[in-house]
Protein backbone atom coordinates (compact mmCIF):
# COMPACT_ATOMS: atom_id res chain seq x y z
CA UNK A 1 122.92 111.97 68.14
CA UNK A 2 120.66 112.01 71.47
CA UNK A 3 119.11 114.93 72.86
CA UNK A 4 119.02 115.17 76.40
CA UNK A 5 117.10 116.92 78.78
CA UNK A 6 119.36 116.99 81.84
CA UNK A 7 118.18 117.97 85.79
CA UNK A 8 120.31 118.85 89.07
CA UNK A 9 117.59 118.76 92.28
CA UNK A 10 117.70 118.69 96.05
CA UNK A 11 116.00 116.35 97.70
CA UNK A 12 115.50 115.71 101.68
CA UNK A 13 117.11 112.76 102.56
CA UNK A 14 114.00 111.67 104.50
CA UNK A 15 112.01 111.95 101.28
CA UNK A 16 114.38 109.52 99.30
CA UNK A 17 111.49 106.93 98.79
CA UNK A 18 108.66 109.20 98.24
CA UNK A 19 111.27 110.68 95.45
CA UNK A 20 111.64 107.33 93.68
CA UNK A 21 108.17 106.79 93.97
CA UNK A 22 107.23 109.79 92.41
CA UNK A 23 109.62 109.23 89.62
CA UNK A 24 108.09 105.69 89.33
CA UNK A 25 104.64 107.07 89.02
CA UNK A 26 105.47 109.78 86.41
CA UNK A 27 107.50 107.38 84.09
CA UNK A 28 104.96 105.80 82.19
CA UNK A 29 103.53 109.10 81.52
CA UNK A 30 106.66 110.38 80.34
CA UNK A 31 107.65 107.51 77.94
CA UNK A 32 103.94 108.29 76.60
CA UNK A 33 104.88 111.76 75.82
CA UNK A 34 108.08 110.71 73.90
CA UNK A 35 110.54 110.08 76.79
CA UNK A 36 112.76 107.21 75.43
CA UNK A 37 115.17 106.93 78.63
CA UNK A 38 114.75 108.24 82.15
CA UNK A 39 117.11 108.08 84.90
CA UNK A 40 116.91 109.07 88.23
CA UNK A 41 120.81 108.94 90.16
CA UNK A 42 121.02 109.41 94.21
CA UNK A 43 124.02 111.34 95.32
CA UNK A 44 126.60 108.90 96.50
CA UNK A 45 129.87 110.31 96.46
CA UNK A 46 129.51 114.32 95.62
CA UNK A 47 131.82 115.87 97.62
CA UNK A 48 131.94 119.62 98.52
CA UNK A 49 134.08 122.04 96.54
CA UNK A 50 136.15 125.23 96.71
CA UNK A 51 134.39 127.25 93.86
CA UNK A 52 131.54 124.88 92.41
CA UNK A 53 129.55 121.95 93.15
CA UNK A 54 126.54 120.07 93.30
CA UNK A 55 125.07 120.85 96.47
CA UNK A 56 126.08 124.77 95.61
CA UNK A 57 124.57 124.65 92.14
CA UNK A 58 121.06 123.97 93.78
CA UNK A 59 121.43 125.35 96.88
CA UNK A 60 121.43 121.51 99.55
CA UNK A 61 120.81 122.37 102.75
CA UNK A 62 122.35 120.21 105.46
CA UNK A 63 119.18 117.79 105.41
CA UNK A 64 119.05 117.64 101.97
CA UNK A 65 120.73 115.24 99.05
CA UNK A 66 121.27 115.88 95.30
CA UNK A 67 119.67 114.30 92.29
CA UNK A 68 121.17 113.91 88.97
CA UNK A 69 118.72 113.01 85.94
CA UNK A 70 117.95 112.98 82.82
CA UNK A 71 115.61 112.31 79.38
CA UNK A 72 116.79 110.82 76.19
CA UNK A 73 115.22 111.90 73.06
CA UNK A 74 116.06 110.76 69.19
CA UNK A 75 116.17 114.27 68.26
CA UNK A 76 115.78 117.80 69.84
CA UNK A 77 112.08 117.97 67.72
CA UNK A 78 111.25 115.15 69.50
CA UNK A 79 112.12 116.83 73.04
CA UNK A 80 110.31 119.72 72.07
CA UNK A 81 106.67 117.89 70.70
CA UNK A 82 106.99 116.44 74.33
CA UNK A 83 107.82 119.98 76.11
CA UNK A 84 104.83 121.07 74.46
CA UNK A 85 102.44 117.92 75.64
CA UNK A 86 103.76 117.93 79.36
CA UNK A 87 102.85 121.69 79.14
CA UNK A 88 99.31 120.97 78.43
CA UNK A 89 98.92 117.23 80.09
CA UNK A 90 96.60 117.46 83.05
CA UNK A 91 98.17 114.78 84.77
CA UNK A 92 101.77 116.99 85.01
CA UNK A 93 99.59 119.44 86.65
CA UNK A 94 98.76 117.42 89.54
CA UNK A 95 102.01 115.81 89.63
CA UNK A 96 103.30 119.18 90.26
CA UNK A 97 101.49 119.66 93.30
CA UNK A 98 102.58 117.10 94.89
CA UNK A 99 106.54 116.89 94.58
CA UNK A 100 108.59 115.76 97.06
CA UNK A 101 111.30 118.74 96.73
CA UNK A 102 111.65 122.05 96.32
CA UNK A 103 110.92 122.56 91.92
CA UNK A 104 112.35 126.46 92.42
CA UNK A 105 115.97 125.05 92.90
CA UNK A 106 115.91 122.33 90.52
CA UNK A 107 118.04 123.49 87.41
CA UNK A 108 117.61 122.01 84.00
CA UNK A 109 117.65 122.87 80.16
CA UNK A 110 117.94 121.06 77.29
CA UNK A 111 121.66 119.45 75.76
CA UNK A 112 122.95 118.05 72.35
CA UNK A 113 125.39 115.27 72.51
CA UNK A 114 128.86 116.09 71.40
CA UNK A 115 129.89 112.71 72.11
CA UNK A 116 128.42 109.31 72.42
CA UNK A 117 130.22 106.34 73.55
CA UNK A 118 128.46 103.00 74.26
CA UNK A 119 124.92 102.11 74.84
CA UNK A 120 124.49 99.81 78.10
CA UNK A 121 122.90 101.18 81.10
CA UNK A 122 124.80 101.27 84.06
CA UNK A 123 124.45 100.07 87.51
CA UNK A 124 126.84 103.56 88.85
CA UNK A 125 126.85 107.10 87.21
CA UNK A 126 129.72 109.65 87.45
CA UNK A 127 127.98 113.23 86.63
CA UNK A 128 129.68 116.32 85.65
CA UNK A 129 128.82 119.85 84.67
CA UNK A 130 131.34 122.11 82.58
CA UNK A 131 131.81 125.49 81.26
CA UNK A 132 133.41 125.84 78.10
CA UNK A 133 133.70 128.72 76.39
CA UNK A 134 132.29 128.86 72.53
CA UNK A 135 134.89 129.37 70.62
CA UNK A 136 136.49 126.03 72.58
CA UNK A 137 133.68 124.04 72.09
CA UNK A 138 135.74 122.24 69.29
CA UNK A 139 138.58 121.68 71.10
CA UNK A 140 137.06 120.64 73.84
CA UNK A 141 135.04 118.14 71.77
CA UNK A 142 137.88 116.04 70.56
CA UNK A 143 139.47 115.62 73.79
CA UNK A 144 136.14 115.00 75.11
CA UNK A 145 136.02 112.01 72.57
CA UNK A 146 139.30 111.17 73.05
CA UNK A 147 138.83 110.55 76.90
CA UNK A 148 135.56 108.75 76.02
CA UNK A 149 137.10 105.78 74.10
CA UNK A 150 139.95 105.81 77.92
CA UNK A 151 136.82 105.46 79.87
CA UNK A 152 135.02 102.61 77.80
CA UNK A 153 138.62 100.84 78.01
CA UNK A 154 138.38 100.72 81.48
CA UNK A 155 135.26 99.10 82.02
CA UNK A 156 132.40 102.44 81.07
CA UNK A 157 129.25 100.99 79.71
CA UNK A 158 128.78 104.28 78.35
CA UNK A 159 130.09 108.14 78.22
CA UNK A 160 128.14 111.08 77.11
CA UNK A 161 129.26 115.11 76.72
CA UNK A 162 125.83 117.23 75.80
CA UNK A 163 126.90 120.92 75.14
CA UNK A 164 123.86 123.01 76.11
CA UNK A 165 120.90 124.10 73.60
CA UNK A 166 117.80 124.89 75.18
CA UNK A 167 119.04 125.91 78.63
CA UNK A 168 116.83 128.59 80.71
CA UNK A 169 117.76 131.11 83.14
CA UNK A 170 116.54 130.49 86.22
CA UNK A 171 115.43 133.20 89.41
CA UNK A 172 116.94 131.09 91.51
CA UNK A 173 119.17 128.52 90.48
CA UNK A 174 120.30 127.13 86.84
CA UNK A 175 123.05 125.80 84.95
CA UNK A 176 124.82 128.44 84.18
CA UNK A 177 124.76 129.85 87.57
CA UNK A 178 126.05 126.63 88.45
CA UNK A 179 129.47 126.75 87.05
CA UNK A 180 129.33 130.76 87.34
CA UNK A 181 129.60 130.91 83.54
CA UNK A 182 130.91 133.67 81.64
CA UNK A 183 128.91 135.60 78.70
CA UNK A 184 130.63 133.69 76.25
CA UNK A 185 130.53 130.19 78.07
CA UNK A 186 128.27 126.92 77.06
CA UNK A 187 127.13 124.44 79.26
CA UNK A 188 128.38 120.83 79.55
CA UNK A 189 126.06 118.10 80.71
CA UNK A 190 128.42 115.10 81.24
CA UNK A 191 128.05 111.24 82.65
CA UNK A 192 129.83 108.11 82.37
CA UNK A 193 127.95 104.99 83.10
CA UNK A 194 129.66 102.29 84.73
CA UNK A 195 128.72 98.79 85.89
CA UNK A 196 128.95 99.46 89.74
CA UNK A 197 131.09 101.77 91.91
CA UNK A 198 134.20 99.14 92.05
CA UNK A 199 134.56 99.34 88.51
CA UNK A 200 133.89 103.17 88.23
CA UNK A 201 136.29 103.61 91.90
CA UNK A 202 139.43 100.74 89.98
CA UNK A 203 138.91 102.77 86.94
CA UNK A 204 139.58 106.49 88.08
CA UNK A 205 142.86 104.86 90.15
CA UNK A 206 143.62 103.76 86.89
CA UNK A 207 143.45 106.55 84.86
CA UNK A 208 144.99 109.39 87.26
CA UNK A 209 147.71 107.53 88.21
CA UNK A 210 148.39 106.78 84.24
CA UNK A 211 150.91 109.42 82.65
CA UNK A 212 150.34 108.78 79.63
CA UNK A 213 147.07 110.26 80.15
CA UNK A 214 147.87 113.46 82.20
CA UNK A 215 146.73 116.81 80.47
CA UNK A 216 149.48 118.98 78.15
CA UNK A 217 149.15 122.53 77.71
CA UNK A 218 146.12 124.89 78.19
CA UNK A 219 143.06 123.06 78.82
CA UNK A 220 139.27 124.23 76.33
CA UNK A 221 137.64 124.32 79.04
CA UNK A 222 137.65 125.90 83.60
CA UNK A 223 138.80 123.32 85.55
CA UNK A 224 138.24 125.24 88.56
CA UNK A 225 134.73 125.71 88.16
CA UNK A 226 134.10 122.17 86.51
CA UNK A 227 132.24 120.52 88.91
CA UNK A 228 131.19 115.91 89.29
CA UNK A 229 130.22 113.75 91.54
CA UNK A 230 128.96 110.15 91.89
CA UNK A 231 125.45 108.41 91.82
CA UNK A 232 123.44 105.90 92.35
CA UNK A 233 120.13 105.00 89.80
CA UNK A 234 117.02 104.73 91.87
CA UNK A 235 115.15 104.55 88.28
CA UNK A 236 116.23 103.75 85.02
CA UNK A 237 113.31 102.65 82.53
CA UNK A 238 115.97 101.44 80.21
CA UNK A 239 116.98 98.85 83.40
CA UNK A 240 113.47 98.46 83.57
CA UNK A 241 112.86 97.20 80.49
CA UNK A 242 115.47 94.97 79.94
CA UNK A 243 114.25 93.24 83.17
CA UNK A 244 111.14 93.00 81.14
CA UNK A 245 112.91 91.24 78.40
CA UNK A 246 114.67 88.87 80.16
């Protein structure tokens, strides 16, 4: 299955272009270094939470929007032969210097897919971030699968669960300070790609007002600290080059 390497930032929202345009610039370089997908999602519809959310798990100020992004590698040796490159690529160096955020909050780490569903790119991304404890990570698997095949019914292009691998600790933020994660607790890296928002808004009126579909007994996984959101893609190479295609 894919390897992702998945990223939560803040952004200003007065830097929103010079973000893109960053992203733009360092894309080719990436896909030269073994980056097969990249994907850069605007926060569109993250709202605030009681315990967990975006804008807590990298600190937003008031001024400032989220980010949701990630690689896609063939394999997890793949990932790391292009860690290793961007490490010692001048031209990450300099790009480095010149970001239009603040790099100390962004979070990341590196996830293997659980689950798979689909292959389109989407025009609308639904991100979420879950801890799930390891002796659940089973469990939570095949109704994470089971939930996939729901989505795709009701319009997804594509659904993806990535249970964390390679997944630093951060001094300031990181993923597992994210969803306040216990000592036993994995990481989920989650999205659903959708067509647009209407599809992605008809489809979770749908499903939560569907019975058939609401949850029975304990659930493998903290609800409470669980926390999504919506975006928009302000870069997607794989867009990009099926543009090119056409």
């Amino acid at each position: 299955m894919t390897y992702f390497e998945g990223f939560v930032a803040a952004v200003p929202e007065a830097n929103k272009e010079s973000y893109r345009k960053h992203a733009a610039d360092a894309a080719p370089i990436f896909k030269e270094l073994g980056v097969e997908r990249h994907v850069e999602a605007w926060d569109s519809d993250v709202s605030e939470g009681k315990v967990t959310d975006f804008r807590k798990a990298v600190d937003a100020k008031p001024d400032e929007k989220v980010v949701f992004a990630w690689f896609e590698y063939p394999s997890k040796e793949v990932r790391d032969e292009a860690n290793a490159k961007m490490r010692s690529d001048p031209r990450m160096e300099g790009m480095g210097q010149t970001m239009p955020f603040d790099g100390k909050r962004m979070i990341y780490g590196g996830f293997d897919a659980i689950v798979e569903e689909g292959s389109a790119a989407g025009g609308y991304t639904d991100g979420f971030v879950v801890p799930v404890p390891e002796g659940k990570s089973g469990d939570y698997q095949q109704l994470a699968a089971k939930m996939a095949k729901v989505f795709r019914e009701h319009g997804a292009t594509r659904v993806i669960e990535a249970l964390s691998d390679d997944v630093p600790k951060g001094e300031v933020t990181d993923f597992y300070r994210a969803v306040k994660a216990e000592d036993d607790e994995k990481v989920v890296f989650s999205f659903i790609e959708w067509p647009d928002k209407d599809t992605r808004d008809q489809a979770w009126q749908k499903i939560m007002s569907d019975e058939s579909l609401k949850p029975e007994g304990e659930m493998p996984f903290s609800g409470q600290r669980m926390f999504w959101g919506g975006f928009e893609p302000i870069l997607d190479t794989a867009a990009s080059r099926e543009s090119a295609d056409a």
